[in-house]
Protein backbone atom coordinates (compact mmCIF):
# COMPACT_ATOMS: atom_id res chain seq x y z
CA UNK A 1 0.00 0.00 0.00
CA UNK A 2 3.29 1.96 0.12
CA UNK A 3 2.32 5.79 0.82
CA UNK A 4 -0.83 6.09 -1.03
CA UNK A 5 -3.56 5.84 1.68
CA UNK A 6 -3.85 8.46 4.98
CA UNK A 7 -5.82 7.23 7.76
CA UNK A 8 -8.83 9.10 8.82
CA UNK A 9 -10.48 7.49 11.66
CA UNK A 10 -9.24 4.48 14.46
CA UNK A 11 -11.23 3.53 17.23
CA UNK A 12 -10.97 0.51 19.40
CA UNK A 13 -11.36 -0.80 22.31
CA UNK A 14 -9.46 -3.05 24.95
CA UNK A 15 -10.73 -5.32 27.56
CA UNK A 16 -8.30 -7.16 29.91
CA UNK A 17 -9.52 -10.21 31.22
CA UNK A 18 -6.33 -11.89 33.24
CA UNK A 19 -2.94 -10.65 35.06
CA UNK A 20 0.04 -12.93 35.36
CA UNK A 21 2.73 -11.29 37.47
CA UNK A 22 3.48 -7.59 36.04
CA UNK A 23 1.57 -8.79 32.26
CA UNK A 24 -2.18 -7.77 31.51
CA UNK A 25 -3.34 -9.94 28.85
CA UNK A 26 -6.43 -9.07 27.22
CA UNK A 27 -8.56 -8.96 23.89
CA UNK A 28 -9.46 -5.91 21.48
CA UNK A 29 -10.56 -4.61 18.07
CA UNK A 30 -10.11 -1.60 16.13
CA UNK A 31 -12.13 -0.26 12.90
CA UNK A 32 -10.21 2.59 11.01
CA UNK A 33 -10.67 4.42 7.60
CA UNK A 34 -8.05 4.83 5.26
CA UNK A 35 -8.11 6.59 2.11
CA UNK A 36 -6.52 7.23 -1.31
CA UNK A 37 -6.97 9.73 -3.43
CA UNK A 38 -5.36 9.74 -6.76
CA UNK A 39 -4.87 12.52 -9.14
CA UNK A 40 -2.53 12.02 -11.85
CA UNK A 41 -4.01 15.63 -13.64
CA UNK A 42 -3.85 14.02 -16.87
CA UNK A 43 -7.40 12.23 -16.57
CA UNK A 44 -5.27 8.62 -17.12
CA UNK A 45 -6.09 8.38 -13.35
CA UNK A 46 -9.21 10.36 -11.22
CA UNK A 47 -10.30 7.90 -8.31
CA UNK A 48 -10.73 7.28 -4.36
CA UNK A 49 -10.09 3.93 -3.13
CA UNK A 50 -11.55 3.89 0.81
CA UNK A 51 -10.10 1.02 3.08
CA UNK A 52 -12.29 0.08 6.04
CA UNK A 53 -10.28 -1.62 8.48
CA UNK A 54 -11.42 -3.92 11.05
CA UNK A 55 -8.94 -5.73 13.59
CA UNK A 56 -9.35 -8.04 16.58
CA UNK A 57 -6.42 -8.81 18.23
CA UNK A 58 -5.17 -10.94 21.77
CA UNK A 59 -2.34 -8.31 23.54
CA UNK A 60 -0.01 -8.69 26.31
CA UNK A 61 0.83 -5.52 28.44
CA UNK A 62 3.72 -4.94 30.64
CA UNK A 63 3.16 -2.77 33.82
CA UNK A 64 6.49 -1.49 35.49
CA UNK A 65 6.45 -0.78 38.83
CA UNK A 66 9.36 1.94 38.71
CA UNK A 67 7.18 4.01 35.70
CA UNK A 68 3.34 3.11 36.42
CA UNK A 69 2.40 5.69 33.57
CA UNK A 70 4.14 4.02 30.54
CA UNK A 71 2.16 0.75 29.25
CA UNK A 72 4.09 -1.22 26.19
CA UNK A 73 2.28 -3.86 24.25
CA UNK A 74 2.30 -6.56 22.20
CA UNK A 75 -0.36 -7.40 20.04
CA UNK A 76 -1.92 -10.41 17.67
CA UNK A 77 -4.63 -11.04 15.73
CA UNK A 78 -6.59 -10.84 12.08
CA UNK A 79 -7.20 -7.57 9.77
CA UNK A 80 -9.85 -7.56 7.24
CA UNK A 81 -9.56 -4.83 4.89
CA UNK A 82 -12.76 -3.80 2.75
CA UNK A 83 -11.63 -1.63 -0.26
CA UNK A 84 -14.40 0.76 -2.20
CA UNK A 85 -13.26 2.45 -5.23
CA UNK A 86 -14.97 4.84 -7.41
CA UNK A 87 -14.02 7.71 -10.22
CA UNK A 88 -11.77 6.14 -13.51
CA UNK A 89 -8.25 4.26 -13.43
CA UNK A 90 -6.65 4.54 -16.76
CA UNK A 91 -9.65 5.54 -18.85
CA UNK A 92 -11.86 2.48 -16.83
CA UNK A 93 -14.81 3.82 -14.51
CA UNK A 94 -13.74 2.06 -11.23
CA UNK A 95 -17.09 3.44 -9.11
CA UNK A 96 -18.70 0.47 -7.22
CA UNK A 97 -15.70 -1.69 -7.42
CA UNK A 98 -15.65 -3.03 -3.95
CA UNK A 99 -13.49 -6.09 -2.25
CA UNK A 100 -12.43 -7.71 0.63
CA UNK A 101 -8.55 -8.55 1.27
CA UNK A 102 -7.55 -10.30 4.96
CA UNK A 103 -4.77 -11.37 6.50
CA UNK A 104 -2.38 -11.72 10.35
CA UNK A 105 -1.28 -8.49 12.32
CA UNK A 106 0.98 -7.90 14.49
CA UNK A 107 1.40 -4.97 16.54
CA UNK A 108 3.69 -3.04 19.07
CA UNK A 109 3.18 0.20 21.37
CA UNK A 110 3.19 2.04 24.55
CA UNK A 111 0.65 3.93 26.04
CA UNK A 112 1.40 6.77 28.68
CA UNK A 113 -1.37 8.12 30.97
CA UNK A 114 -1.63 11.72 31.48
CA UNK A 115 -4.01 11.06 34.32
CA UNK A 116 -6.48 8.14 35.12
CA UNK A 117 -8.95 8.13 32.73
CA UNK A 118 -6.62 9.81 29.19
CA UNK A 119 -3.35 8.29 27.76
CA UNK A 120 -1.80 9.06 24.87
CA UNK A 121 -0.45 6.22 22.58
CA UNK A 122 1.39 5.55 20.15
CA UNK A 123 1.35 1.85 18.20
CA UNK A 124 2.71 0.29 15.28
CA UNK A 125 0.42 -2.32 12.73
CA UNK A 126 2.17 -4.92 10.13
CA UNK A 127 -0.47 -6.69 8.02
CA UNK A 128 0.52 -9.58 5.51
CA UNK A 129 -2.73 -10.13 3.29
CA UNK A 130 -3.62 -12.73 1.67
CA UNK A 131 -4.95 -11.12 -1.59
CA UNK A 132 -7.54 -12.32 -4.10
CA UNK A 133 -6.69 -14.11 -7.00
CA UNK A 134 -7.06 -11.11 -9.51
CA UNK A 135 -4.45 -8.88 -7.79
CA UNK A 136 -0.58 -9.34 -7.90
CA UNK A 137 0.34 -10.87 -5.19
CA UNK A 138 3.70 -8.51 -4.29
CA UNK A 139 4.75 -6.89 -1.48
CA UNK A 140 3.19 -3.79 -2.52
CA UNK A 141 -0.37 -5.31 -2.43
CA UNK A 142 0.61 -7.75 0.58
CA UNK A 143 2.67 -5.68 3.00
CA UNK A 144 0.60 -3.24 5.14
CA UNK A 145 2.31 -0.74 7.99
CA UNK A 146 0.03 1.22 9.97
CA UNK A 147 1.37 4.02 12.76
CA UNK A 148 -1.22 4.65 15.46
CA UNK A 149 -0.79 8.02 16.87
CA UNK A 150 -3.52 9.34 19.34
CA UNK A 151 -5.78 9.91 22.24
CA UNK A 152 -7.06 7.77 24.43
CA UNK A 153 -10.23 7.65 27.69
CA UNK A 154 -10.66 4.94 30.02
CA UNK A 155 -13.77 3.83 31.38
């Protein structure tokens, strides 16, 4: 996916279920928007491809005693990624052309809390998909990094 898609929207949620020792291990799921919009100004290509992202996931997170405000995590799990195009790719009108591409994440982060209830967090998202049969199957279409930069509440 390279650098052609900005992320709109992420929002997930965690819920830990079990502590061993100084580890919180838990379950969650995300659903994001990503988008590309490509221009080429010579009408070859005029379209927006949207990518809606959903991701469950297991994660382990580390508390440490001597900083109780800094949370890393580790983080596994599926990502299904629903692609909508529309507008015209080399002269072909690409509107309605919708499909579904899936495959294992793993992810890394740290959270800090700026009080109780809001942390800030930052997180990092490899995706290998397993494409459909009528894309290439390259590292450009099956290789997907996501950053995670944000704000989050506790309830």
């Amino acid at each position: 996916m390279a650098e052609n898609y900005n992320g709109i929207f992420d929002i997930g949620a965690k819920y830990r279920f079990s502590k061993i020792k100084n580890i919180n291990i838990g379950t969650s799921i995300n659903g994001g928007i990503l988008v590309n919009n490509t221009n080429d100004n010579n009408g070859n290509q005029d379209f927006k491809d949207k990518s809606y992202l959903i991701q469950p996931k297991i994660f382990a997170e580390l508390t440490i005693e001597s900083i109780s405000k800094l949370h890393p995590f580790i983080g596994f799990g599926y990502t299904f990624m629903v692609f909508d195009a529309s507008g015209t790719n080399n002269g072909f009108d690409v509107s309605g052309l919708s499909k579904t591409d899936s495959g294992i994440n793993a992810n890394f982060g740290v959270a800090y809390d700026i009080t109780t209830k809001i942390f800030i967090g930052i997180q990092y998202d490899y995706v290998k998909l397993n494409v459909a049969e009528e894309t290439l199957n390259t590292t450009f279409n099956t290789n997907v990094n996501l950053l995670k930069i944000g704000l989050g509440f506790r309830i």
